[in-house]
PDB file of N, CA and C in Angstrom:
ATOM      1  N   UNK A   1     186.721  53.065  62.948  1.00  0.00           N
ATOM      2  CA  UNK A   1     186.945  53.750  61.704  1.00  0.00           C
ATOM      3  C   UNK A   1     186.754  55.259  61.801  1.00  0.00           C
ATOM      4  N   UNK A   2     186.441  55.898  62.792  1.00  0.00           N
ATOM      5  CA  UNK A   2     186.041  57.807  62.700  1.00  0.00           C
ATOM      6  C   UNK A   2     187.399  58.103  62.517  1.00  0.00           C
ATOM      7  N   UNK A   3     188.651  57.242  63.177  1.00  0.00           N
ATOM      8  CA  UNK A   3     189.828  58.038  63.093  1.00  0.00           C
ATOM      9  C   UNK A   3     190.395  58.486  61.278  1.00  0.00           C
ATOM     10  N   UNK A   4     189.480  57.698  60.737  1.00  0.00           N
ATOM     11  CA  UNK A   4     189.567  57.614  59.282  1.00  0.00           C
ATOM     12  C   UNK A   4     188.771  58.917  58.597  1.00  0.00           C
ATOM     13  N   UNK A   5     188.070  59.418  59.210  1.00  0.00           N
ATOM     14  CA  UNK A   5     187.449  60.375  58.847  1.00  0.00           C
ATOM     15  C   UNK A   5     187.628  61.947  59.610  1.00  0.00           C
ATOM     16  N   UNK A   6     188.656  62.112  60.552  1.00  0.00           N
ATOM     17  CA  UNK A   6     188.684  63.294  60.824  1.00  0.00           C
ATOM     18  C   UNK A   6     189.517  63.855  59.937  1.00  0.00           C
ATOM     19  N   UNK A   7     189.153  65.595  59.830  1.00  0.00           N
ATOM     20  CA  UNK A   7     190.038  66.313  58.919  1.00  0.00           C
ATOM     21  C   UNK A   7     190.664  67.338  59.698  1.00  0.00           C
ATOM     22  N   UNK A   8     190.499  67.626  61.026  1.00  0.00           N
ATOM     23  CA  UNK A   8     191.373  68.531  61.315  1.00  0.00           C
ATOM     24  C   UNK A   8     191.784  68.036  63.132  1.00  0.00           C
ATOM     25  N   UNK A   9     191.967  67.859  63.809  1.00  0.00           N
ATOM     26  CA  UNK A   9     192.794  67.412  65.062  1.00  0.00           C
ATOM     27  C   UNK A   9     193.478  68.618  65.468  1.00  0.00           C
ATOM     28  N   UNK A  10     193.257  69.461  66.521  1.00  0.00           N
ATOM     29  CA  UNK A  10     194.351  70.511  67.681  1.00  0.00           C
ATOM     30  C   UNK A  10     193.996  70.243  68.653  1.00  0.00           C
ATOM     31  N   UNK A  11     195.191  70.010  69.285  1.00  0.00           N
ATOM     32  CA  UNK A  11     195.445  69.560  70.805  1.00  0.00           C
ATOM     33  C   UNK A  11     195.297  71.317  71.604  1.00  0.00           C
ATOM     34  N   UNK A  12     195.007  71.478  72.673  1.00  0.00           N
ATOM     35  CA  UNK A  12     194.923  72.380  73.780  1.00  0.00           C
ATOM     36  C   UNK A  12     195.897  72.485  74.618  1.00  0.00           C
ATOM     37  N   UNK A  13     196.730  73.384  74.585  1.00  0.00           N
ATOM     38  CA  UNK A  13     197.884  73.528  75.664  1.00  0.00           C
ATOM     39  C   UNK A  13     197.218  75.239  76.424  1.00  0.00           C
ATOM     40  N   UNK A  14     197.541  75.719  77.492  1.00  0.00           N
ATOM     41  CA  UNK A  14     197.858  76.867  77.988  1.00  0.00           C
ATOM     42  C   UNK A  14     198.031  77.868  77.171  1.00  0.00           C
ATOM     43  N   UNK A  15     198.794  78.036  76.184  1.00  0.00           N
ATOM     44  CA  UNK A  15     198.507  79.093  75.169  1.00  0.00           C
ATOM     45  C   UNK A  15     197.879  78.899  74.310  1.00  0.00           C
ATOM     46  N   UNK A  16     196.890  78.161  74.136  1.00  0.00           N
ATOM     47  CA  UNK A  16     195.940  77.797  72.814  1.00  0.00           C
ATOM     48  C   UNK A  16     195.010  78.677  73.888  1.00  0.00           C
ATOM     49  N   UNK A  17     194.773  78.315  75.203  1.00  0.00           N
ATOM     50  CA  UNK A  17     193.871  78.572  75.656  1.00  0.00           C
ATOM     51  C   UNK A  17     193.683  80.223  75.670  1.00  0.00           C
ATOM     52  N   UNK A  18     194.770  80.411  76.309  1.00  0.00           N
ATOM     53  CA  UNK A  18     194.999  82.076  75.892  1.00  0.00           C
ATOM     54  C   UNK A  18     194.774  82.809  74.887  1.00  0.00           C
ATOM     55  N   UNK A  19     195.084  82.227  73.661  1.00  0.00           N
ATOM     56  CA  UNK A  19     194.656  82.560  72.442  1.00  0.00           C
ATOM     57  C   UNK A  19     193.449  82.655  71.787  1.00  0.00           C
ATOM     58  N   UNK A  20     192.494  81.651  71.964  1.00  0.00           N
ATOM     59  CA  UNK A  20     191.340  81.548  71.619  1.00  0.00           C
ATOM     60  C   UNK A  20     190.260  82.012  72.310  1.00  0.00           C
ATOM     61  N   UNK A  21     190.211  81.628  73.768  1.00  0.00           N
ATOM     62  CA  UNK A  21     189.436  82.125  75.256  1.00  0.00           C
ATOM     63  C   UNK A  21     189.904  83.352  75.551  1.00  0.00           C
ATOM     64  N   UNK A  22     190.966  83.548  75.716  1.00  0.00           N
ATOM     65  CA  UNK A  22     191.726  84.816  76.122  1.00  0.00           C
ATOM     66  C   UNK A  22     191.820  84.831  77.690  1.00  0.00           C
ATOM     67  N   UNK A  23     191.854  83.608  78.363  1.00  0.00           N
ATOM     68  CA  UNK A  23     191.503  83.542  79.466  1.00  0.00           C
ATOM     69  C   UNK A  23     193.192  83.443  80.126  1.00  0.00           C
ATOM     70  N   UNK A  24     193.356  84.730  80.983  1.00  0.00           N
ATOM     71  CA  UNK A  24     194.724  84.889  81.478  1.00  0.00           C
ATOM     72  C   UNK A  24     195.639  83.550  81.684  1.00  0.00           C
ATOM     73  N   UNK A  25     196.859  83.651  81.359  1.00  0.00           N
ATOM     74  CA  UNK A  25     197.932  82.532  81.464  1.00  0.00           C
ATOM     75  C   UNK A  25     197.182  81.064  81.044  1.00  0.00           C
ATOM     76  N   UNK A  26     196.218  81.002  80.260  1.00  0.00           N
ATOM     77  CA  UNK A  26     195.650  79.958  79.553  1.00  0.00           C
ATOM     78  C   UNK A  26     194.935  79.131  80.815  1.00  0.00           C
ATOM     79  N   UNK A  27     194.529  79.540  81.095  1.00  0.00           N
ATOM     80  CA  UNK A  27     193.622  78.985  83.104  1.00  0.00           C
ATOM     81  C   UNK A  27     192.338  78.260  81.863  1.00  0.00           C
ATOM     82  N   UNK A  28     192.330  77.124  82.173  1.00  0.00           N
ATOM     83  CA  UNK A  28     191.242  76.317  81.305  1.00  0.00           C
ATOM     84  C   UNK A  28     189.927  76.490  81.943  1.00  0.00           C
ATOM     85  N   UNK A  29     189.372  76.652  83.716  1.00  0.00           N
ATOM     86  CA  UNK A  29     188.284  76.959  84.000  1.00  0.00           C
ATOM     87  C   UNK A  29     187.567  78.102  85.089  1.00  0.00           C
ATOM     88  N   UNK A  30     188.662  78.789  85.182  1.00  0.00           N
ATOM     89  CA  UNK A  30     188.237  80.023  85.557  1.00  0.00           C
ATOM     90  C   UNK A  30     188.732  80.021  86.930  1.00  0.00           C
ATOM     91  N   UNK A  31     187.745  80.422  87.816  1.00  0.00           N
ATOM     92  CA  UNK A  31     188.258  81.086  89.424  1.00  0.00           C
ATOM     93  C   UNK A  31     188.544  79.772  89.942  1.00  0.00           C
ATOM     94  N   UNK A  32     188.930  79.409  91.110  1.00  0.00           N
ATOM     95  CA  UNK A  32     189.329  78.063  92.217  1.00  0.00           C
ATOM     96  C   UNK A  32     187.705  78.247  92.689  1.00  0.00           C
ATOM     97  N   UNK A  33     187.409  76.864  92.847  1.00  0.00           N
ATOM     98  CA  UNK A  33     186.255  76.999  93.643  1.00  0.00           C
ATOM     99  C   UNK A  33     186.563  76.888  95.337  1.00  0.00           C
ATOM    100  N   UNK A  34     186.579  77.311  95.797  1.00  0.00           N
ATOM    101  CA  UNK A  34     187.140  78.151  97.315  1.00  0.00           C
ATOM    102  C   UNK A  34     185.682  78.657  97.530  1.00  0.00           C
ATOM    103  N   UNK A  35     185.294  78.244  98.792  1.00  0.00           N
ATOM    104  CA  UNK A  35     184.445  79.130  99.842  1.00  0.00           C
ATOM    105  C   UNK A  35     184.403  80.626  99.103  1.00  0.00           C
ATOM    106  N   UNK A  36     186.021  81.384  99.759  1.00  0.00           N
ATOM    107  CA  UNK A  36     185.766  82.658  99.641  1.00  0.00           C
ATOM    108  C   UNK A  36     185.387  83.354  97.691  1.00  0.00           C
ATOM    109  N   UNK A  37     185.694  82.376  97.038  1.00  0.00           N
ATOM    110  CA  UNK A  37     185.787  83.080  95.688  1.00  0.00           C
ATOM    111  C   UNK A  37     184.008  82.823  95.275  1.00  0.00           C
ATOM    112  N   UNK A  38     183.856  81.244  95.690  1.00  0.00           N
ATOM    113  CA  UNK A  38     182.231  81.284  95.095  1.00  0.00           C
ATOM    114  C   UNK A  38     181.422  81.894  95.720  1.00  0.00           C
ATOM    115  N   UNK A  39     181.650  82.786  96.826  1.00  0.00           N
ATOM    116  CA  UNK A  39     180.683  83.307  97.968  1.00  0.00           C
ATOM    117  C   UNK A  39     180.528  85.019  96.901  1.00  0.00           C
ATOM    118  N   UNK A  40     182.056  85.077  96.616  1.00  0.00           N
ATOM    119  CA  UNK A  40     182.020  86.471  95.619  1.00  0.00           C
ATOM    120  C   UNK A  40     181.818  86.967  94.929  1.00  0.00           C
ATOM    121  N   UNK A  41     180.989  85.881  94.050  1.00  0.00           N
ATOM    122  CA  UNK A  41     180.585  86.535  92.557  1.00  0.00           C
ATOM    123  C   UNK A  41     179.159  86.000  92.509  1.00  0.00           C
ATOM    124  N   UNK A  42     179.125  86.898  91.733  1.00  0.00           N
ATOM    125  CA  UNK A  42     177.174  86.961  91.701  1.00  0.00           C
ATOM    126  C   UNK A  42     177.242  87.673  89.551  1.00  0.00           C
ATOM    127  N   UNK A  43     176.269  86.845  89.073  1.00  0.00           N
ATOM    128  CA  UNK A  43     175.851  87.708  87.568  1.00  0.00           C
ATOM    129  C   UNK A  43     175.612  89.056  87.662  1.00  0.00           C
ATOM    130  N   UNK A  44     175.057  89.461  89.025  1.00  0.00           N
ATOM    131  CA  UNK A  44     174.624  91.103  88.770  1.00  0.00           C
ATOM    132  C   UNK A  44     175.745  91.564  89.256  1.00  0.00           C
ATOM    133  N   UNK A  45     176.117  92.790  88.644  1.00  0.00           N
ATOM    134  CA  UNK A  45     177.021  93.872  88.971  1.00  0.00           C
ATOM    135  C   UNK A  45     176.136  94.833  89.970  1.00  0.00           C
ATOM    136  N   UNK A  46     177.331  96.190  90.291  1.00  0.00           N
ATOM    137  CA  UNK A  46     176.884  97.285  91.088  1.00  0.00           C
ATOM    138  C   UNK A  46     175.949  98.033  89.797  1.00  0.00           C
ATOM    139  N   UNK A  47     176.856  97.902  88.319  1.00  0.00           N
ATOM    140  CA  UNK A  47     175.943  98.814  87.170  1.00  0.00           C
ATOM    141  C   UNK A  47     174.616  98.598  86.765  1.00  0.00           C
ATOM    142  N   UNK A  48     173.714  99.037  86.579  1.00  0.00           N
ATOM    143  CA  UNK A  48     172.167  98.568  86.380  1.00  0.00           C
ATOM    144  C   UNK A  48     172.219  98.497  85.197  1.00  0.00           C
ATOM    145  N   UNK A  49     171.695  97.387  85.182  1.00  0.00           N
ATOM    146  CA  UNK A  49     171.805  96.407  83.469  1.00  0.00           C
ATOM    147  C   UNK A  49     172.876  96.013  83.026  1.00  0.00           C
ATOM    148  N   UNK A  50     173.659  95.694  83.672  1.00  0.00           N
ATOM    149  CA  UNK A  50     174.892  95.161  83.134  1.00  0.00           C
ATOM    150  C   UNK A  50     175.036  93.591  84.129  1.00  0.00           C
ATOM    151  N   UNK A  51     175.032  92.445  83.290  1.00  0.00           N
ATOM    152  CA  UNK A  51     175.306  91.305  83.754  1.00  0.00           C
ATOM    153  C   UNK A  51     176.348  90.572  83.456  1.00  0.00           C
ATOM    154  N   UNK A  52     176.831  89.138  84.510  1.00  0.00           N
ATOM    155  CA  UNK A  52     178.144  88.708  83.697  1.00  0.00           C
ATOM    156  C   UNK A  52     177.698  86.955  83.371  1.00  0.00           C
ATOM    157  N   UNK A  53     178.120  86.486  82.559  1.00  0.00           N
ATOM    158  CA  UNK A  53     178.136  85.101  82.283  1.00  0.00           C
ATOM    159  C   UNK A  53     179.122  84.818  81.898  1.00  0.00           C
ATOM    160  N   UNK A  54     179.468  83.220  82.175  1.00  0.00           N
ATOM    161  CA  UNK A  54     180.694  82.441  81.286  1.00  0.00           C
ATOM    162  C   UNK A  54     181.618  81.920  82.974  1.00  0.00           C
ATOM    163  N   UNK A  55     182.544  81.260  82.613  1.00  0.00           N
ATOM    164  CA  UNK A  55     183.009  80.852  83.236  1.00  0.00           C
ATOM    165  C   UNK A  55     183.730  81.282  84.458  1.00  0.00           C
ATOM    166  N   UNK A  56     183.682  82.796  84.440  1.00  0.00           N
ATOM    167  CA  UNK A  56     184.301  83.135  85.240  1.00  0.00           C
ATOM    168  C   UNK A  56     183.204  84.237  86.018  1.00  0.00           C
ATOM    169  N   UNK A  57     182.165  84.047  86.290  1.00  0.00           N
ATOM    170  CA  UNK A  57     180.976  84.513  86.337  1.00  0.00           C
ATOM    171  C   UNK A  57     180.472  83.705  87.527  1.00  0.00           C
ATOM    172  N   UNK A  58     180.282  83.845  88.465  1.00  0.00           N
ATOM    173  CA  UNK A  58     179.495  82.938  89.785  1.00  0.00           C
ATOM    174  C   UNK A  58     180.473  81.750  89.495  1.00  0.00           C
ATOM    175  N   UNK A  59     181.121  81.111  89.931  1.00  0.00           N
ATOM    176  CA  UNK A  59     182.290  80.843  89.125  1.00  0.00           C
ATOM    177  C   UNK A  59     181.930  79.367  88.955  1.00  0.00           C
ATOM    178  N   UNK A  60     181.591  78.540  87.990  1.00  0.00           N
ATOM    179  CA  UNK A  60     181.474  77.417  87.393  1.00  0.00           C
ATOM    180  C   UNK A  60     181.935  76.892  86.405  1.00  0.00           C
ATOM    181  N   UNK A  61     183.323  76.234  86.367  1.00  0.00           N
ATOM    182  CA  UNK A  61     184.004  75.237  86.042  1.00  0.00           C
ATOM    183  C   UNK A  61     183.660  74.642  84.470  1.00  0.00           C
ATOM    184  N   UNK A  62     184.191  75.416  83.200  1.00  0.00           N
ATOM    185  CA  UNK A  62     184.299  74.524  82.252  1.00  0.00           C
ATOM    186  C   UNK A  62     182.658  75.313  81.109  1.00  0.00           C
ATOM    187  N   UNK A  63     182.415  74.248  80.395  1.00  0.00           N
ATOM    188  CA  UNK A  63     181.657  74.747  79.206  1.00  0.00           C
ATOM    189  C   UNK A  63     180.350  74.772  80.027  1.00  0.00           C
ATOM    190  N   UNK A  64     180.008  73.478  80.973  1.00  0.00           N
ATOM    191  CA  UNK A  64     178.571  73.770  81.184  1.00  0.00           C
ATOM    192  C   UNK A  64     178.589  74.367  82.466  1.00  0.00           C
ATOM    193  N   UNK A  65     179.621  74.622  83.313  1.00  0.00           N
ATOM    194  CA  UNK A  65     179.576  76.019  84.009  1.00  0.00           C
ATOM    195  C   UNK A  65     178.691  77.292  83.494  1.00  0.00           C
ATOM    196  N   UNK A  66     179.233  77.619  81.835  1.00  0.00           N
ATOM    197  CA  UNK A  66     179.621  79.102  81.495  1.00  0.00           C
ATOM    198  C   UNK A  66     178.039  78.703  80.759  1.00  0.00           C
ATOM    199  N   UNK A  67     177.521  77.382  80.377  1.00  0.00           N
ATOM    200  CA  UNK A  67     175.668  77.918  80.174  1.00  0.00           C
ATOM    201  C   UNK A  67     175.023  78.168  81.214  1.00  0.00           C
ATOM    202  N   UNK A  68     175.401  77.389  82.156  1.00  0.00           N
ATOM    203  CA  UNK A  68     174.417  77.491  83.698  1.00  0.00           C
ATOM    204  C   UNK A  68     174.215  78.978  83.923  1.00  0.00           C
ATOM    205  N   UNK A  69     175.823  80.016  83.766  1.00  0.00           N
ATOM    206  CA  UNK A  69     176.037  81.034  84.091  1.00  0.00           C
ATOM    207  C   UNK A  69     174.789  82.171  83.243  1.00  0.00           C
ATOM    208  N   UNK A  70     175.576  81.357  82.282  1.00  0.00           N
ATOM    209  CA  UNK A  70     174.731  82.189  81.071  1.00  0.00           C
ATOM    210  C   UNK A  70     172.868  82.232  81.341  1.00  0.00           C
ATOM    211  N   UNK A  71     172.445  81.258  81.825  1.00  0.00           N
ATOM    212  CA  UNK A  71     171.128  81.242  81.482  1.00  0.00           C
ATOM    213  C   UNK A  71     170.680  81.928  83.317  1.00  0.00           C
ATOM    214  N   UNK A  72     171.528  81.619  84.018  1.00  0.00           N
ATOM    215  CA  UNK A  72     171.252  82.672  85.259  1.00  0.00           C
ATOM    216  C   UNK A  72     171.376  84.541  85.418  1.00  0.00           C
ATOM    217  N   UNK A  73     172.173  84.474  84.162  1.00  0.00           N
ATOM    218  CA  UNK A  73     172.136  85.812  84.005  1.00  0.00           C
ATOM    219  C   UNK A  73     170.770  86.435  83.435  1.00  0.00           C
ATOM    220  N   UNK A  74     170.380  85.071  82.445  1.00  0.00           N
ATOM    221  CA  UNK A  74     169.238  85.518  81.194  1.00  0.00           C
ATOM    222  C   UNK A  74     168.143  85.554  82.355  1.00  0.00           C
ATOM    223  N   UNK A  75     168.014  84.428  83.208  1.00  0.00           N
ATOM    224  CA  UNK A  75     166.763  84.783  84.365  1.00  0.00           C
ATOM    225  C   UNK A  75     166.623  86.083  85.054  1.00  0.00           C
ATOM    226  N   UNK A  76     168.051  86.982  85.532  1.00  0.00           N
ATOM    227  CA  UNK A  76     167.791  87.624  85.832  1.00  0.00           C
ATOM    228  C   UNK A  76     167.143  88.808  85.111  1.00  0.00           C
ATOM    229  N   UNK A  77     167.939  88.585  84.165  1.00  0.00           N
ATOM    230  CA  UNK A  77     167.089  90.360  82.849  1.00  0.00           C
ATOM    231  C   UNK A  77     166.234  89.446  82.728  1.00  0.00           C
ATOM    232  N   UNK A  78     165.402  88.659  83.044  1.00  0.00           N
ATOM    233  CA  UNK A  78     164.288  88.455  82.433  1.00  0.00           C
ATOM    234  C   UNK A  78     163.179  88.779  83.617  1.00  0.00           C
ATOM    235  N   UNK A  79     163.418  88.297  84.503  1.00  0.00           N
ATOM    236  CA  UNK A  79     162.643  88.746  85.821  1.00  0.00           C
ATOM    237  C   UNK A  79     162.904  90.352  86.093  1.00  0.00           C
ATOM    238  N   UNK A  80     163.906  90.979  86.107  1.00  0.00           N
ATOM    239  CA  UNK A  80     163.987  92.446  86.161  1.00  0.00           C
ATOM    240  C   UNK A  80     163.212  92.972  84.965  1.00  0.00           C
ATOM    241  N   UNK A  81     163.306  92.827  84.116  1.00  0.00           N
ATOM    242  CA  UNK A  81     162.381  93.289  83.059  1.00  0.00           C
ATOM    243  C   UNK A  81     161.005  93.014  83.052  1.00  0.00           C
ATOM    244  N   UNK A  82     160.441  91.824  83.828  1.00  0.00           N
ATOM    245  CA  UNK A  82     159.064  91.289  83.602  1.00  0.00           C
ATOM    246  C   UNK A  82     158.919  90.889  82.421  1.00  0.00           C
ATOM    247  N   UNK A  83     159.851  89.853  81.941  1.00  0.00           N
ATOM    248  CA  UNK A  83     159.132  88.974  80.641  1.00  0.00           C
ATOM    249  C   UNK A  83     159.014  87.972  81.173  1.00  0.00           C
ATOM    250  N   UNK A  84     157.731  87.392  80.866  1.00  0.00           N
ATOM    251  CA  UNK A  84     157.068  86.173  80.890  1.00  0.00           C
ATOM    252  C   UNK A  84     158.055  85.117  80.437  1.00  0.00           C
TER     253      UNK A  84
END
């Protein structure tokens, strides 16, 4: 019976993805995981204090990629800063 209760249903194509993510030519999870691409990215930049998260960030695949990312970035400002 849930099918009885949804009110809104959108399907995901390549340009939804583009549209909403903004993620070039609608690419649903970011870089190829390849040797050479995951060896290449790291959360810290060359800029001091500037970090990256999300999916295309140390590059991990999809929604719980882009928290993993996210909360490796937060470790790092958190250890560079010295918060407990």
């Amino acid at each position: 019976g849930l099918r009885d209760h949804i009110i809104v249903q959108e399907g995901m194509t390549p340009r939804t993805i583009e549209t909403f993510v903004l993620h070039h030519n609608g690419v649903p999870y970011g870089f190829d995981l390849t040797p050479r691409q995951w060896s290449g990215m790291s959360n810290r930049t060359p800029i001091e204090r500037l970090f990256l998260a999300g999916s295309w960030a140390n590059p991990l695949h999809g929604t719980g990629g882009a928290i993993i990312s996210g909360h490796k970035a937060a470790r790092l400002i958190k250890d560079d800063e010295g918060i407990e």
